[in-house]
C-alpha atoms as a PDB file:
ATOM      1  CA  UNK A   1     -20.164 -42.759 -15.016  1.00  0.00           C
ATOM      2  CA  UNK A   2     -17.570 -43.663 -12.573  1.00  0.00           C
ATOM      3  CA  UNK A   3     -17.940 -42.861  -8.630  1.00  0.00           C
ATOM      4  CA  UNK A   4     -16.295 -39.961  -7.272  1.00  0.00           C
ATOM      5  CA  UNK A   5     -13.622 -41.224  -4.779  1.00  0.00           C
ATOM      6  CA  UNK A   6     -13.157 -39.703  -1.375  1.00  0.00           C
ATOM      7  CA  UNK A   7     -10.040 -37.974  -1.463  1.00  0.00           C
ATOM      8  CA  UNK A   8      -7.138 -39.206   1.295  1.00  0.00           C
ATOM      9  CA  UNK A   9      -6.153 -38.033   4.243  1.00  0.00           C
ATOM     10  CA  UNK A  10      -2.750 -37.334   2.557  1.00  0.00           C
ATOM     11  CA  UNK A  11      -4.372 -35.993  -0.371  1.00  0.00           C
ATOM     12  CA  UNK A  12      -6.518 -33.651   2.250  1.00  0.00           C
ATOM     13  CA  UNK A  13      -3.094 -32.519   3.799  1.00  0.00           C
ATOM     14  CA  UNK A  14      -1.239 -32.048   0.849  1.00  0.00           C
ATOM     15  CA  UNK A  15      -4.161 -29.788  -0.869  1.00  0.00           C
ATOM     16  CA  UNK A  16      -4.743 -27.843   2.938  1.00  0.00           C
ATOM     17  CA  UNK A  17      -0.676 -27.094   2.659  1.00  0.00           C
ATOM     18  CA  UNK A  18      -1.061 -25.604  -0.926  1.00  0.00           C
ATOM     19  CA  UNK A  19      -4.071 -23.425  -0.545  1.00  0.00           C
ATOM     20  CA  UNK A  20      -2.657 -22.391   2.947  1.00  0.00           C
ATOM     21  CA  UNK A  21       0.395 -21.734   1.191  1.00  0.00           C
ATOM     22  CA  UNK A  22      -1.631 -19.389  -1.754  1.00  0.00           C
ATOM     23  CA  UNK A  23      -3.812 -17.457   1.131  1.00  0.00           C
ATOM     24  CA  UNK A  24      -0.375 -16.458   2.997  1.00  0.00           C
ATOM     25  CA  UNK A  25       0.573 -15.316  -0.258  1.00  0.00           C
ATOM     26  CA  UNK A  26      -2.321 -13.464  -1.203  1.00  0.00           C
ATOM     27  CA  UNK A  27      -3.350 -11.876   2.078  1.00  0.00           C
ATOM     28  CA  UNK A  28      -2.206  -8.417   1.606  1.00  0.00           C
ATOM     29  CA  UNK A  29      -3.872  -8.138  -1.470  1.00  0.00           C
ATOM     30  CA  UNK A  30      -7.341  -9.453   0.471  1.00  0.00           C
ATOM     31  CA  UNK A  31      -6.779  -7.745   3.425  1.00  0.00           C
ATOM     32  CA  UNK A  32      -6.592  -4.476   0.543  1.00  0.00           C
ATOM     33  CA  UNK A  33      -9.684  -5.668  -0.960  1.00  0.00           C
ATOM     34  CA  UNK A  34     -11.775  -5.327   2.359  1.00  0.00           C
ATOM     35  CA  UNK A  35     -10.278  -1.633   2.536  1.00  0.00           C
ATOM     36  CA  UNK A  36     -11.031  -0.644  -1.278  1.00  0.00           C
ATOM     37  CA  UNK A  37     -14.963  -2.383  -0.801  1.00  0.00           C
ATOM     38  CA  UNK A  38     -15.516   0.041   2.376  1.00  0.00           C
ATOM     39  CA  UNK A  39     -14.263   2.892   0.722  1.00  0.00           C
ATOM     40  CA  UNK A  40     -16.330   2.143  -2.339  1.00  0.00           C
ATOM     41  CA  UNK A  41     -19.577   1.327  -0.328  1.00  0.00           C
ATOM     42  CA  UNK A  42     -19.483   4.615   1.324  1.00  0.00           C
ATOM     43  CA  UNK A  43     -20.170   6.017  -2.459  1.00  0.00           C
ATOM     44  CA  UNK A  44     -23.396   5.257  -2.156  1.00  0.00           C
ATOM     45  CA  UNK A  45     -24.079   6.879   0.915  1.00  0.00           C
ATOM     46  CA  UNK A  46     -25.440  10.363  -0.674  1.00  0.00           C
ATOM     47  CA  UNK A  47     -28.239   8.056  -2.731  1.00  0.00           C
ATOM     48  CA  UNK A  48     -31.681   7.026  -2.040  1.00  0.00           C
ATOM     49  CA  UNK A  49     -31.721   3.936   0.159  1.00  0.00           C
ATOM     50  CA  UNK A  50     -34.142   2.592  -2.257  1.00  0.00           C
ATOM     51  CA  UNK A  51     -32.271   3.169  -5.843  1.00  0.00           C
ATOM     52  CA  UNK A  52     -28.759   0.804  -6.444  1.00  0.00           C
ATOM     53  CA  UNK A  53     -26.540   2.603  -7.084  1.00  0.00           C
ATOM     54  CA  UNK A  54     -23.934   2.736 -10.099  1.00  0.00           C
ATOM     55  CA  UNK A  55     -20.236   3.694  -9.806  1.00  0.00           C
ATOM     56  CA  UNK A  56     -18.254   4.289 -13.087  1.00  0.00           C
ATOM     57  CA  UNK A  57     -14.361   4.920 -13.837  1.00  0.00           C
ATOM     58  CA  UNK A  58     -12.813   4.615 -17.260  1.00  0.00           C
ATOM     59  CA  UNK A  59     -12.227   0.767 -17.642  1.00  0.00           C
ATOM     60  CA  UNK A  60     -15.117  -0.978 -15.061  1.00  0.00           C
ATOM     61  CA  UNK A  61     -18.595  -0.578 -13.682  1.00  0.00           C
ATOM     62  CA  UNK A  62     -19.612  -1.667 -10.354  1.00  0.00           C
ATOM     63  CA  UNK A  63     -23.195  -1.866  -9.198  1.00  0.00           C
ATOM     64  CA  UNK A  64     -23.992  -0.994  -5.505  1.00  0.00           C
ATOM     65  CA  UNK A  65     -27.185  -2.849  -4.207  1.00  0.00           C
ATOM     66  CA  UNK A  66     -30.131  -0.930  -2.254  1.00  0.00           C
ATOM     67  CA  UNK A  67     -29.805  -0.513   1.001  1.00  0.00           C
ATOM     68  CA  UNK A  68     -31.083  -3.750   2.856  1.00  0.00           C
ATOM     69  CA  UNK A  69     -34.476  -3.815   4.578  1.00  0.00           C
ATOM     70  CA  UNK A  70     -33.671  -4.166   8.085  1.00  0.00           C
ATOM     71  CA  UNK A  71     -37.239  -4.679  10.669  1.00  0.00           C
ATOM     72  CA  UNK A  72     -37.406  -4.425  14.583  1.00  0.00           C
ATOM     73  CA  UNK A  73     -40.329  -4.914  16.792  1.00  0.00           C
ATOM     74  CA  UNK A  74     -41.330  -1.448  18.081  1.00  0.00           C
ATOM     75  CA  UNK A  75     -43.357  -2.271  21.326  1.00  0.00           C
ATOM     76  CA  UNK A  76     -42.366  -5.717  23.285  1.00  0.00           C
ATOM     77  CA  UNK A  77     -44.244  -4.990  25.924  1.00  0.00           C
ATOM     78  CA  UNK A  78     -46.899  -4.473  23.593  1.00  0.00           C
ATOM     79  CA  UNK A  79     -46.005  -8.193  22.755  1.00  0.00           C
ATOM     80  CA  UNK A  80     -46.127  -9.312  25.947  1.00  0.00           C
ATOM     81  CA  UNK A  81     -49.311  -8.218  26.836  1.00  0.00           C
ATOM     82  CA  UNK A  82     -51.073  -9.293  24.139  1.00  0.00           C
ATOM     83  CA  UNK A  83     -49.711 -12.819  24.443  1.00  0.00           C
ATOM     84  CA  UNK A  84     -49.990 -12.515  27.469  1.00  0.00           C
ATOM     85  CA  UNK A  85     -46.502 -14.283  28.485  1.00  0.00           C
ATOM     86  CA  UNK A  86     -45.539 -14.679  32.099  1.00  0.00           C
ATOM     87  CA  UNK A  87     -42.876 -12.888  32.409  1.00  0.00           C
ATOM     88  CA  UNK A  88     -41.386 -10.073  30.322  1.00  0.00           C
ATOM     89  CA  UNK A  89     -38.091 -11.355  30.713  1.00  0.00           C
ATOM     90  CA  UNK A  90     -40.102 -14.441  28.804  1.00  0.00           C
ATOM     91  CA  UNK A  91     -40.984 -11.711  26.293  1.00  0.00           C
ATOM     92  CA  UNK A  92     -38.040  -9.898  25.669  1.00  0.00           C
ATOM     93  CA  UNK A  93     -36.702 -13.057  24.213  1.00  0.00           C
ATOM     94  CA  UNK A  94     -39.319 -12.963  21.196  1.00  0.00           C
ATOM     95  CA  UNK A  95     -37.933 -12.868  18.038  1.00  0.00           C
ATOM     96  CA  UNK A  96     -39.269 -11.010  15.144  1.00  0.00           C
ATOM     97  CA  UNK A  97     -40.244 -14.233  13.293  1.00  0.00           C
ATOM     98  CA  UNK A  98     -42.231 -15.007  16.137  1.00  0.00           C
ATOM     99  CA  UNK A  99     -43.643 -11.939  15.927  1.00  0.00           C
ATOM    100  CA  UNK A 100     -44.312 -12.079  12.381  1.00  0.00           C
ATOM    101  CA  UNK A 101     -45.890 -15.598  12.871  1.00  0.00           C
ATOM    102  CA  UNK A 102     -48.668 -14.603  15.153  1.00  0.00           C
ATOM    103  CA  UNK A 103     -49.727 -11.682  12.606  1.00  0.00           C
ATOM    104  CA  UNK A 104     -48.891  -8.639  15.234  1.00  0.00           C
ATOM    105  CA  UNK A 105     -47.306  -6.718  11.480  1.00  0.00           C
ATOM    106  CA  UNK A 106     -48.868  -3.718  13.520  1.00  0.00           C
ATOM    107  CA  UNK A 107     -45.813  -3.941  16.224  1.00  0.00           C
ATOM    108  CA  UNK A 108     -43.347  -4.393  13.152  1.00  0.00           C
ATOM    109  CA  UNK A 109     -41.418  -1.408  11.719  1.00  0.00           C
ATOM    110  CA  UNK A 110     -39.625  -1.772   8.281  1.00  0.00           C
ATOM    111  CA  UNK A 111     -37.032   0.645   7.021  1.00  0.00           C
ATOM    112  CA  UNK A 112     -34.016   0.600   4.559  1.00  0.00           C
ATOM    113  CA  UNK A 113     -31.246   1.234   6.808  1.00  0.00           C
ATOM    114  CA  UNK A 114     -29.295  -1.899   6.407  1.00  0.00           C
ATOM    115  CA  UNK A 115     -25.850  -2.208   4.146  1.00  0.00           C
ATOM    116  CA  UNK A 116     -25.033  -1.865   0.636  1.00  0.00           C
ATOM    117  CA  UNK A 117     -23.108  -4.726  -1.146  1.00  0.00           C
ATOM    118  CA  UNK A 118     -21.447  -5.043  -4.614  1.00  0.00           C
ATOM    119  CA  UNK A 119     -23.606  -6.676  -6.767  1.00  0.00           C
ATOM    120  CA  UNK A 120     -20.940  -7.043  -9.918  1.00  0.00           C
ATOM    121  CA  UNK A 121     -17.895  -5.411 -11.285  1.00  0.00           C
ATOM    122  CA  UNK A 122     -18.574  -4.606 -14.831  1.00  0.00           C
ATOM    123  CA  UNK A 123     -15.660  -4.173 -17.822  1.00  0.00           C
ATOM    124  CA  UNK A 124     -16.413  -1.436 -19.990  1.00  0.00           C
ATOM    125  CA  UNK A 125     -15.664  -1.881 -23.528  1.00  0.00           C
ATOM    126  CA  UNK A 126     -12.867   0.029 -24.740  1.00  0.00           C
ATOM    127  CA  UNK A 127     -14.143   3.277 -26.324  1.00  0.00           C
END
């Protein structure tokens, strides 16, 4: 099998002007496709953080995902003193992973209050 060649600079520029050429053409119809996705997220806003959720109309399915675990540490200076850090400035910079790492799960709080996202657009089979 042959090595892959590393394009030109000239073929770079020339395949840059083209797909800069397609986005300018196609913007509206992304910039329309972030507006539809918000509107359909909201859908899913009456349902159970925990269940997806499923959106039908007469030709397509689309799946909505759970709503994402999101975690925060619920006592820093809890944190600080039990690692007994100099400062709390010093502690106020911990991350969760840090947190996480030492085993204080006890000064971790978990909910589902993140964002939805489309998992798939479905086509329905004509009836």
């Amino acid at each position: 099998m042959p090595a892959l060649r590393k394009p030109t600079l000239s073929q770079l520029i020339e395949e840059f002007a083209e797909l800069d050429r397609l986005m300018k053409l196609y913007q509206p119809q992304v910039d329309r496709h972030g507006v539809v996705t918000k509107a359909l997220l909201t859908y899913g806003d009456d349902h159970q953080a925990v269940n997806q959720v499923t959106l039908d109309s007469r030709h397509h399915r689309v799946l909505l995902s759970a709503r994402k675990n999101k975690s925060r540490i619920t006592d820093k200076f809890e944190v600080f003193k039990r690692t007994g850090k100099d400062s709390y400035i010093e502690a106020s910079s911990i991350t969760l992973e840090f947190v996480r790492g030492i085993g204080f799960h006890d000064l971790i709080q978990t909910d589902r209050i993140g964002n939805r996202e489309i998992v798939s657009v479905i086509p329905l089979l004509p009836q």
